[in-house]
Protein backbone atom coordinates (compact mmCIF):
# COMPACT_ATOMS: atom_id res chain seq x y z
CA UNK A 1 8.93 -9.32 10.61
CA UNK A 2 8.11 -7.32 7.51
CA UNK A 3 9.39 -3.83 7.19
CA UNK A 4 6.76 -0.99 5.46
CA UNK A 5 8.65 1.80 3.77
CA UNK A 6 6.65 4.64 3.40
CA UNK A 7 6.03 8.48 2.74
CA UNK A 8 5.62 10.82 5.77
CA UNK A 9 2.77 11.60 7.58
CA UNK A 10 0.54 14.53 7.46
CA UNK A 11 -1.74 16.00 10.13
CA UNK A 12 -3.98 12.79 11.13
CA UNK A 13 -3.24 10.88 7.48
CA UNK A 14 -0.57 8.27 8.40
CA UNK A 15 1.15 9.15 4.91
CA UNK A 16 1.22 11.82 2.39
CA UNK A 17 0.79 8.90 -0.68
CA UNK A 18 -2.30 7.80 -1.59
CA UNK A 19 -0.78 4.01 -2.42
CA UNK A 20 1.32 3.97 0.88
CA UNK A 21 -2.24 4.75 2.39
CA UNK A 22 -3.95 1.84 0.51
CA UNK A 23 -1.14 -0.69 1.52
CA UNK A 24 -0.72 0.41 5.34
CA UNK A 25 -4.77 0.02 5.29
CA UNK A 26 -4.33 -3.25 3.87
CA UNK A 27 -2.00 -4.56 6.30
CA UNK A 28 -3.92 -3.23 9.44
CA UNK A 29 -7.34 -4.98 8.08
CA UNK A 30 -5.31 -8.06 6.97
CA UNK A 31 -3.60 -8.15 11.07
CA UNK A 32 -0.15 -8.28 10.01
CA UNK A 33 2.72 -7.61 11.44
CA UNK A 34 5.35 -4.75 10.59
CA UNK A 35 7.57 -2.47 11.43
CA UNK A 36 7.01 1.44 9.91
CA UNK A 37 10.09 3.03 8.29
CA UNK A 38 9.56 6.21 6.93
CA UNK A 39 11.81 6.58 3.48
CA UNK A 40 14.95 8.53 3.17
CA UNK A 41 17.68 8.74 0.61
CA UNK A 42 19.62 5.48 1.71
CA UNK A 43 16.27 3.53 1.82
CA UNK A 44 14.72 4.79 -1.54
CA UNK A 45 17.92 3.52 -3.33
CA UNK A 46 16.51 -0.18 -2.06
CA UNK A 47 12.88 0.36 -3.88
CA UNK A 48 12.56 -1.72 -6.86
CA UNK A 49 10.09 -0.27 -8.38
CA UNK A 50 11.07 3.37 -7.74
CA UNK A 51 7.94 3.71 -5.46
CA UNK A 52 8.50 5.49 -1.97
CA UNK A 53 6.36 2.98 -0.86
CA UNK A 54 7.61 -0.91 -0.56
CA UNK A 55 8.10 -3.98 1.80
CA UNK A 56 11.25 -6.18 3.13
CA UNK A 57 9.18 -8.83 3.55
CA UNK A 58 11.86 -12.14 5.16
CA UNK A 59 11.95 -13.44 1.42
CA UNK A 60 12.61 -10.31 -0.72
CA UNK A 61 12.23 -6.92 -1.13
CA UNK A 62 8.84 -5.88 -3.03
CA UNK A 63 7.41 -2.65 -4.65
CA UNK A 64 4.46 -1.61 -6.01
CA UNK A 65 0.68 -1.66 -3.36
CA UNK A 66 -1.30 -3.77 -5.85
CA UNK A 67 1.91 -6.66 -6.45
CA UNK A 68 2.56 -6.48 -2.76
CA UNK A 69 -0.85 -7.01 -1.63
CA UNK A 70 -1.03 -10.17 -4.10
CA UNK A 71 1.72 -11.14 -3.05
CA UNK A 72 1.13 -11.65 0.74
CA UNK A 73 -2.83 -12.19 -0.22
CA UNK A 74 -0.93 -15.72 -1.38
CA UNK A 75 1.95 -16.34 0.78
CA UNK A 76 -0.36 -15.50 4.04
CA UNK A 77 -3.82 -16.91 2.44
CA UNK A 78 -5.61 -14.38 3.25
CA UNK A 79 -8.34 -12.97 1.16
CA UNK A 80 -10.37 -10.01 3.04
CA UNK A 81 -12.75 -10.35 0.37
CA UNK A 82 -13.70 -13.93 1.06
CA UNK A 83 -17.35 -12.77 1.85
CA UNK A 84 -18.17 -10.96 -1.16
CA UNK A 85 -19.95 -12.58 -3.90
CA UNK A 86 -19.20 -11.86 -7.40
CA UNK A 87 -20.93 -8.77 -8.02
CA UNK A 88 -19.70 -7.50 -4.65
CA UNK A 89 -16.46 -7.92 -5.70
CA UNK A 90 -16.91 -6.36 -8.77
CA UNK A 91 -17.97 -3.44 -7.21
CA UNK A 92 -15.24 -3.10 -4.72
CA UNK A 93 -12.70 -3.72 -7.57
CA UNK A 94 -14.40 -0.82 -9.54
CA UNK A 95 -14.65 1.80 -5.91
CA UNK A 96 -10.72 1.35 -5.28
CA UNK A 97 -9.58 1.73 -8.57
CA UNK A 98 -11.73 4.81 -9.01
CA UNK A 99 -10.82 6.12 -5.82
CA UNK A 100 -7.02 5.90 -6.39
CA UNK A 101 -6.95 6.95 -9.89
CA UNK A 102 -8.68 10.29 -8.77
CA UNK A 103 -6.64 10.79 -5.41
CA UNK A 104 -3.48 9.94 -7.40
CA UNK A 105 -4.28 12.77 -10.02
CA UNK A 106 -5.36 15.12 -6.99
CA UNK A 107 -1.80 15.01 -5.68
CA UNK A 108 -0.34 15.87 -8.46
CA UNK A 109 -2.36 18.70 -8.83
CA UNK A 110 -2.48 20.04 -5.77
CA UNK A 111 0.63 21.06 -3.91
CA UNK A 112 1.23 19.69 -0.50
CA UNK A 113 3.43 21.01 2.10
């Protein structure tokens, strides 16, 4: 079983992070597996990328949404883009990038609680 580490919650958002949104998204859509760990001190000493957001998947321990996602898009074969055509997948690839790129600047300029 893999084990999500993530950022907090807020309100009705099942994290504060923007990428730990993106990857717990992922995983739902995808229909795997996992266990939710919400990241302390001890557990964000395990991160390799220095991300509050990661996976203990059986093999290893991964950081980093888009490398995880590639990673288990591989080892799982699954593709949730399989019915796009080119173009379509252009366009998806061009909507998620500009969405996080603008959500991650937003939380850094505005302060959450």
């Amino acid at each position: 079983m893999m084990t999500l580490y993530t950022a907090p919650f807020f309100e009705e958002l099942p994290s504060i992070s923007p990428a730990c949104l993106e990857l717990e998204t992922w995983l739902r859509m995808a229909k795997l597996s996992y266990n939710k760990v919400i990241v302390t001190a001890q557990s964000f000493e395990l991160a390799p990328k220095g991300n509050i957001y990661f996976i203990d998947y059986p093999v290893k321990i991964v950081g980093d949404a888009f490398l995880i996602i590639e990673m288990l898009k591989q080892t799982e074969a699954i593709d949730l883009d399989a019915s796009l055509n080119a173009t379509e997948r252009a366009i998806s690839l061009a909507f998620r990038r500009m969405f996080k790129e603008n959500t991650v600047f937003l939380t850094r300029i505005v302060e959450l609680p």
